[in-house]
PDB file of N, CA and C in Angstrom:
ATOM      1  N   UNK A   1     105.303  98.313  84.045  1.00  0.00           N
ATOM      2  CA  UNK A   1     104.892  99.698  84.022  1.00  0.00           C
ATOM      3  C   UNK A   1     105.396 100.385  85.285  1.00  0.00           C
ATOM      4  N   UNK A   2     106.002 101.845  85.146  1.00  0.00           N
ATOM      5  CA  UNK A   2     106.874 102.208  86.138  1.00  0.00           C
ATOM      6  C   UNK A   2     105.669 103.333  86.298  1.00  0.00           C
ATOM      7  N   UNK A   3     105.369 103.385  87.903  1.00  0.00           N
ATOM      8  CA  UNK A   3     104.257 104.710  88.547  1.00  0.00           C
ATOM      9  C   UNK A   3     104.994 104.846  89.722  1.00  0.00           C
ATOM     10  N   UNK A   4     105.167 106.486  89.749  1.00  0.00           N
ATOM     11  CA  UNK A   4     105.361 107.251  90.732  1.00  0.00           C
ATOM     12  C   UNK A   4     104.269 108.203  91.324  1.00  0.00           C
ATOM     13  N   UNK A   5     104.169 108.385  92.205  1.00  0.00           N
ATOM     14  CA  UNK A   5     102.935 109.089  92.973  1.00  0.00           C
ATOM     15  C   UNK A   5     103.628 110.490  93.833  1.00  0.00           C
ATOM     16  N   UNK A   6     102.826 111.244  93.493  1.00  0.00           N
ATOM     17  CA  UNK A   6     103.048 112.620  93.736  1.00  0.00           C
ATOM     18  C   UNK A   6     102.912 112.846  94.940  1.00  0.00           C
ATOM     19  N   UNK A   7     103.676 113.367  96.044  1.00  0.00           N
ATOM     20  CA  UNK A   7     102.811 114.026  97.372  1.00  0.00           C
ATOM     21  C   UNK A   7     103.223 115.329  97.421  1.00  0.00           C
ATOM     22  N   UNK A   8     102.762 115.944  98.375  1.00  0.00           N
ATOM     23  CA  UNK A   8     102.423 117.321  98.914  1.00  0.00           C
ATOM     24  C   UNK A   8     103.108 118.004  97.401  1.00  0.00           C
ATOM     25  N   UNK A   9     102.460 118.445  96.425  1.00  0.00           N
ATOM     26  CA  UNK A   9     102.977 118.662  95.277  1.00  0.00           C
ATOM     27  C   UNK A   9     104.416 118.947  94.544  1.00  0.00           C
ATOM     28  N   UNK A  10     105.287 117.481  95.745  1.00  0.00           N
ATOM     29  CA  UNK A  10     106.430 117.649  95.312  1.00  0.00           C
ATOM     30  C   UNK A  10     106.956 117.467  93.984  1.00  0.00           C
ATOM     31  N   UNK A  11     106.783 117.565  92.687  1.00  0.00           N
ATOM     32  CA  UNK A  11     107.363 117.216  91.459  1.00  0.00           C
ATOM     33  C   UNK A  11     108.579 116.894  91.288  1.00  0.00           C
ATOM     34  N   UNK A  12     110.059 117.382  92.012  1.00  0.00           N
ATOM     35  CA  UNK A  12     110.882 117.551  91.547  1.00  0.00           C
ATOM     36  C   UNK A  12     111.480 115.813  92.271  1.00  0.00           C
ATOM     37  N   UNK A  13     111.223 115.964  93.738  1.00  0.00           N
ATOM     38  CA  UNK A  13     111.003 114.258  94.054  1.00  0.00           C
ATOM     39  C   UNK A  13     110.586 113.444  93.603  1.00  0.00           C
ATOM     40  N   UNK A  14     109.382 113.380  92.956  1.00  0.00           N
ATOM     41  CA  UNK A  14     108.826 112.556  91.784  1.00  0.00           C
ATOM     42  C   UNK A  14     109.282 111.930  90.967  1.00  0.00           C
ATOM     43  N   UNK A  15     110.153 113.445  90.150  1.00  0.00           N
ATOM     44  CA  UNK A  15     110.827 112.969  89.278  1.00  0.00           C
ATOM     45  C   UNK A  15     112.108 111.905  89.621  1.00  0.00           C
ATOM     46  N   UNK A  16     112.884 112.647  90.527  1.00  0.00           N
ATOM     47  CA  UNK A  16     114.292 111.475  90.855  1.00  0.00           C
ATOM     48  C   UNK A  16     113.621 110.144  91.117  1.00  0.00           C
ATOM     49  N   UNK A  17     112.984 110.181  92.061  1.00  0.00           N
ATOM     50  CA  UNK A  17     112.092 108.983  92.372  1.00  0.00           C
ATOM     51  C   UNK A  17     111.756 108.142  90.504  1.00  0.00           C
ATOM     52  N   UNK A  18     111.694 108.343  89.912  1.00  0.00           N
ATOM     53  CA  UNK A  18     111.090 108.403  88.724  1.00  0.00           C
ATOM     54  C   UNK A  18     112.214 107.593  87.754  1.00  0.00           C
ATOM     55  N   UNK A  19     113.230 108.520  87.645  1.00  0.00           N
ATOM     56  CA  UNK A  19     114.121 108.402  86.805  1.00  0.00           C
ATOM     57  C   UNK A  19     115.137 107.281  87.641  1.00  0.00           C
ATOM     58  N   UNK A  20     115.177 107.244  88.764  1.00  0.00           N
ATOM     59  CA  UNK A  20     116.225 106.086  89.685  1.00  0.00           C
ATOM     60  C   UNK A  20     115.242 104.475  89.401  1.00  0.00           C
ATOM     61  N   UNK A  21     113.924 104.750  89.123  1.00  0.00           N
ATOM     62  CA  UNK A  21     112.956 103.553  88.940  1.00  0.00           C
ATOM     63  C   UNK A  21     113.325 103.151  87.297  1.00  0.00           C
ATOM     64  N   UNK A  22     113.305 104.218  86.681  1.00  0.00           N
ATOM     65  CA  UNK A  22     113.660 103.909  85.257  1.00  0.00           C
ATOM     66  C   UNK A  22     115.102 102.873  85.144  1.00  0.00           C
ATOM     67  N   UNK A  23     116.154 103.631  85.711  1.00  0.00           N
ATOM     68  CA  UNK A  23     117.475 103.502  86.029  1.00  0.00           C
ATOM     69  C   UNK A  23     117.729 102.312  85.833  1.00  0.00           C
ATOM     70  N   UNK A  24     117.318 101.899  87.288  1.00  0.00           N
ATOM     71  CA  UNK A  24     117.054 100.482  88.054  1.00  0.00           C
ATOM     72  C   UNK A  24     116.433  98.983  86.809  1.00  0.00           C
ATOM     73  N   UNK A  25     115.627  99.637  86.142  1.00  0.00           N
ATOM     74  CA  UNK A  25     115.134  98.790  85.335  1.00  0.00           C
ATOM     75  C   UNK A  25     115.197  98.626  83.692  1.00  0.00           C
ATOM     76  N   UNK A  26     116.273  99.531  83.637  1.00  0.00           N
ATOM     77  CA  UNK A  26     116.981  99.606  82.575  1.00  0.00           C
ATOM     78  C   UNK A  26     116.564  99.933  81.427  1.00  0.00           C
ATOM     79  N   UNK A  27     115.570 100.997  81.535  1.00  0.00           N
ATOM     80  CA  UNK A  27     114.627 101.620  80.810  1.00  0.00           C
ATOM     81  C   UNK A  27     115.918 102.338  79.619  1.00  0.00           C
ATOM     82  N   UNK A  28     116.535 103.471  80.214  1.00  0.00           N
ATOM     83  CA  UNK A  28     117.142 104.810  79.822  1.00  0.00           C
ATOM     84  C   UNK A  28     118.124 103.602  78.846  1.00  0.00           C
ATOM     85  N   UNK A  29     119.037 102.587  79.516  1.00  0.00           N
ATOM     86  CA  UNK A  29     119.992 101.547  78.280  1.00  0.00           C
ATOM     87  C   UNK A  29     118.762 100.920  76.802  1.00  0.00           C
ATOM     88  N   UNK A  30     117.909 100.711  77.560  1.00  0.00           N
ATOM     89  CA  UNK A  30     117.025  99.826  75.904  1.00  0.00           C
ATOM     90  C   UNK A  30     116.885 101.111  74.907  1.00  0.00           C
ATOM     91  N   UNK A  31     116.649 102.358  75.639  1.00  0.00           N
ATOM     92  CA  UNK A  31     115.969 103.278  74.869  1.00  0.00           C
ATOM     93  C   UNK A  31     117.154 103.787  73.796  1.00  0.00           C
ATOM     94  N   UNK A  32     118.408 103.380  74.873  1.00  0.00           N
ATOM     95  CA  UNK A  32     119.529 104.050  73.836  1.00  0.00           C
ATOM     96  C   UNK A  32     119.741 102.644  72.613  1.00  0.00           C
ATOM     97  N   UNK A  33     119.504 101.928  73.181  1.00  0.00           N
ATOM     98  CA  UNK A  33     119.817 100.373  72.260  1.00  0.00           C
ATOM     99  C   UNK A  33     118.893 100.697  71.121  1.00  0.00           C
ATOM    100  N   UNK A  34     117.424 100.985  71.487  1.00  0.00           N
ATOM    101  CA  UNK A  34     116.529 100.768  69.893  1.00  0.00           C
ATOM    102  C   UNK A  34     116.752 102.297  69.529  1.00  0.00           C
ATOM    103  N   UNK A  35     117.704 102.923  69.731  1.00  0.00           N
ATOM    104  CA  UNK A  35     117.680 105.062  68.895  1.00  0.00           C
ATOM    105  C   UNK A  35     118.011 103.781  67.418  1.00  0.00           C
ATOM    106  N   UNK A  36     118.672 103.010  66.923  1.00  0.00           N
ATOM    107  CA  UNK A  36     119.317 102.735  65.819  1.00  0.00           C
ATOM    108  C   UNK A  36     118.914 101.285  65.785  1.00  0.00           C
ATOM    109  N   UNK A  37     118.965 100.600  64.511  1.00  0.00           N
ATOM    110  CA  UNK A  37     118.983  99.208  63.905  1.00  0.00           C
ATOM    111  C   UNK A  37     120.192  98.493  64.375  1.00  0.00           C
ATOM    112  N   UNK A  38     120.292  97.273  65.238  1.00  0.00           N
ATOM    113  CA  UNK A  38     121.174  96.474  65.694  1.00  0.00           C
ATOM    114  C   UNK A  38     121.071  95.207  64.698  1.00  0.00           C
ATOM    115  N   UNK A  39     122.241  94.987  63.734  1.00  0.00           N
ATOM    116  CA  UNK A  39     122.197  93.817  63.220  1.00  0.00           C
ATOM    117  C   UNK A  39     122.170  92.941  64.147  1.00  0.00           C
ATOM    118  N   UNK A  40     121.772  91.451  63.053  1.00  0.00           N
ATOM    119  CA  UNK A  40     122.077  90.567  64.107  1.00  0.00           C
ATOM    120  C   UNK A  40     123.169  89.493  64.783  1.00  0.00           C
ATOM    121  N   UNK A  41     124.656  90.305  64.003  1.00  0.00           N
ATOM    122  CA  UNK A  41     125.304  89.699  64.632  1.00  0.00           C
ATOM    123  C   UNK A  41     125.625  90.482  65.703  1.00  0.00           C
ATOM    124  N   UNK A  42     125.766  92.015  65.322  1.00  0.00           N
ATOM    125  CA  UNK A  42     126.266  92.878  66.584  1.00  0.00           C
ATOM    126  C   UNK A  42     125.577  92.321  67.484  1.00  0.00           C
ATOM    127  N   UNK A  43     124.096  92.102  67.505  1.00  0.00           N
ATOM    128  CA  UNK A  43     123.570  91.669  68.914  1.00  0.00           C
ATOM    129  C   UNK A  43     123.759  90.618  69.704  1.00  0.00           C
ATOM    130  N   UNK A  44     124.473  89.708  68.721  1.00  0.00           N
ATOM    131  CA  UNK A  44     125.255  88.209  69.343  1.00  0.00           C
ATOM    132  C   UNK A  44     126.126  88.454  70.558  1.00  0.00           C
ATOM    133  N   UNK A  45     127.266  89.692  69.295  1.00  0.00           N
ATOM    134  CA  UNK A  45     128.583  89.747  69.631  1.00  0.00           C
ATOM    135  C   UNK A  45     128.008  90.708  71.279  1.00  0.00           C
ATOM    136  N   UNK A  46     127.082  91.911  71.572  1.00  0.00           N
ATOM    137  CA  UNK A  46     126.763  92.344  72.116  1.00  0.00           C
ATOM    138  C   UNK A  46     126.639  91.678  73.602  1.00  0.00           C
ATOM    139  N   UNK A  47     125.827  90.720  72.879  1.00  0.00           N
ATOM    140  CA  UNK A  47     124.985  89.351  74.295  1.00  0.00           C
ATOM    141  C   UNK A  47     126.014  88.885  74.899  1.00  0.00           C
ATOM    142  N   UNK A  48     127.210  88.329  74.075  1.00  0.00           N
ATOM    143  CA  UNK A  48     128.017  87.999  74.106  1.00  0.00           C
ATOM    144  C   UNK A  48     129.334  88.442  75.502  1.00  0.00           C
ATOM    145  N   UNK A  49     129.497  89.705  74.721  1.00  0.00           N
ATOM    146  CA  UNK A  49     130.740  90.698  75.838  1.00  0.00           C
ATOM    147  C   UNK A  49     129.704  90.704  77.263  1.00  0.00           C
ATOM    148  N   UNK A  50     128.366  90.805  76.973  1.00  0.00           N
ATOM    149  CA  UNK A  50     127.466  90.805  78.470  1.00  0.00           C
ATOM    150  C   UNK A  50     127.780  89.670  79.123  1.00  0.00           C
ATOM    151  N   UNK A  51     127.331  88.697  78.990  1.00  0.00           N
ATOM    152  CA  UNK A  51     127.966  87.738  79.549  1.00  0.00           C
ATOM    153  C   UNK A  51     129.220  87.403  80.261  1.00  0.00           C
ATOM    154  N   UNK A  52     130.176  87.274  79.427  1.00  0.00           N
ATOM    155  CA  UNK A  52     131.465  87.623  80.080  1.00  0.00           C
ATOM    156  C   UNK A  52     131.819  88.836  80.604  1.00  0.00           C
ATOM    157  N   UNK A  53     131.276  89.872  80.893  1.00  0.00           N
ATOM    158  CA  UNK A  53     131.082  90.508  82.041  1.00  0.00           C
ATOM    159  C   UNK A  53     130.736  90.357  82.707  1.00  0.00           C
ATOM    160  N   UNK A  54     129.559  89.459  83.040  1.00  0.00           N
ATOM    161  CA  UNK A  54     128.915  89.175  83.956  1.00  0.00           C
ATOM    162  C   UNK A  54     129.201  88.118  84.664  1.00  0.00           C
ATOM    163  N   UNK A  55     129.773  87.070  84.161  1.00  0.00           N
ATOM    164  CA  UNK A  55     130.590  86.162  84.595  1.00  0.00           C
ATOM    165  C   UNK A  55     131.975  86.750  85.108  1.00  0.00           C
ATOM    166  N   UNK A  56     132.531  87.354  85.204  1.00  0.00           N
ATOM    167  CA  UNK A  56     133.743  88.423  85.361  1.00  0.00           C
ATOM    168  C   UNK A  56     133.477  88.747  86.873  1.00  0.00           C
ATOM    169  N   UNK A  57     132.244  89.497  87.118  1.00  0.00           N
ATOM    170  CA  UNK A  57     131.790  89.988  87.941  1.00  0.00           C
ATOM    171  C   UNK A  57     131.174  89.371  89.103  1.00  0.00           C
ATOM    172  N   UNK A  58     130.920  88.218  88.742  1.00  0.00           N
ATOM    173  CA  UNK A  58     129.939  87.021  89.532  1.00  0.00           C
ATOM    174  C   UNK A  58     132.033  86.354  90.313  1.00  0.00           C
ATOM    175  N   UNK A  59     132.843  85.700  89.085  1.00  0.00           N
ATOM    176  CA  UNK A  59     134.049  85.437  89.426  1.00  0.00           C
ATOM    177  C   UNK A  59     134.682  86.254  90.630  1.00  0.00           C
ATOM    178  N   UNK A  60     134.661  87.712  90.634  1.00  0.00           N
ATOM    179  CA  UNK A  60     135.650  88.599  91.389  1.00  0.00           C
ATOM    180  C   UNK A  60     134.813  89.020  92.600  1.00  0.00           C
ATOM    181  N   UNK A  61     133.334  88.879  92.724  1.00  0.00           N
ATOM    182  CA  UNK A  61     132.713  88.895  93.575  1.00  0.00           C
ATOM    183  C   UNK A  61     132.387  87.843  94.495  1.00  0.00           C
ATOM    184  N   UNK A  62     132.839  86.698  94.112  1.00  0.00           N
ATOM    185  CA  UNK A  62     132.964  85.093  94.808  1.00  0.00           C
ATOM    186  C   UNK A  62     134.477  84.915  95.235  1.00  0.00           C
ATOM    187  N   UNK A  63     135.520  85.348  94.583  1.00  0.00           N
ATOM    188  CA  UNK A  63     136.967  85.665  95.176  1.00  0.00           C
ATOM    189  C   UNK A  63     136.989  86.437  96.241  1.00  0.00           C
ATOM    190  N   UNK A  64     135.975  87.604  96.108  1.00  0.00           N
ATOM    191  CA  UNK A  64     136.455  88.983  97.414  1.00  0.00           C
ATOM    192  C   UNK A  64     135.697  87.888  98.231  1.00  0.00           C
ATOM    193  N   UNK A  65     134.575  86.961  98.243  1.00  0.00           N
ATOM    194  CA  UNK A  65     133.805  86.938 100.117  1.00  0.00           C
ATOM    195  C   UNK A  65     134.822  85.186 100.478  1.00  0.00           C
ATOM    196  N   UNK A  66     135.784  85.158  99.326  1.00  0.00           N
ATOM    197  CA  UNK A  66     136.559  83.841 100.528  1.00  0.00           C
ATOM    198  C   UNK A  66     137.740  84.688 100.921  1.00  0.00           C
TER     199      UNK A  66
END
């Protein structure tokens, strides 16, 4: 559960504060994931390309610190 707390009745801080917490936790991506029905292979193939991105990324980020 994501809570932001208001001071000196800043709202508009709140909000960024708010939406960078959402961000961060990948609220705004799931919400776009369930707008529609994901079969279940797309979600394989989905899991899938994640991964090897992520492995991609883990790879080129262990190359740049030698």
């Amino acid at each position: 559960m994501v809570r932001v707390d208001v001071f000196h009745n800043d709202v508009e801080q709140a909000l960024r504060r708010l939406k960078k917490l959402m961000n961060r936790e990948g609220l705004f991506r799931e919400l776009r994931q369930r707008r529609y029905h994901e079969k279940p292979f797309e979600k394989r193939a989905r899991l899938n390309r994640e991964g090897v991105r992520r492995s991609k990324k883990n790879d080129s980020k262990r190359n740049y610190e030698m």
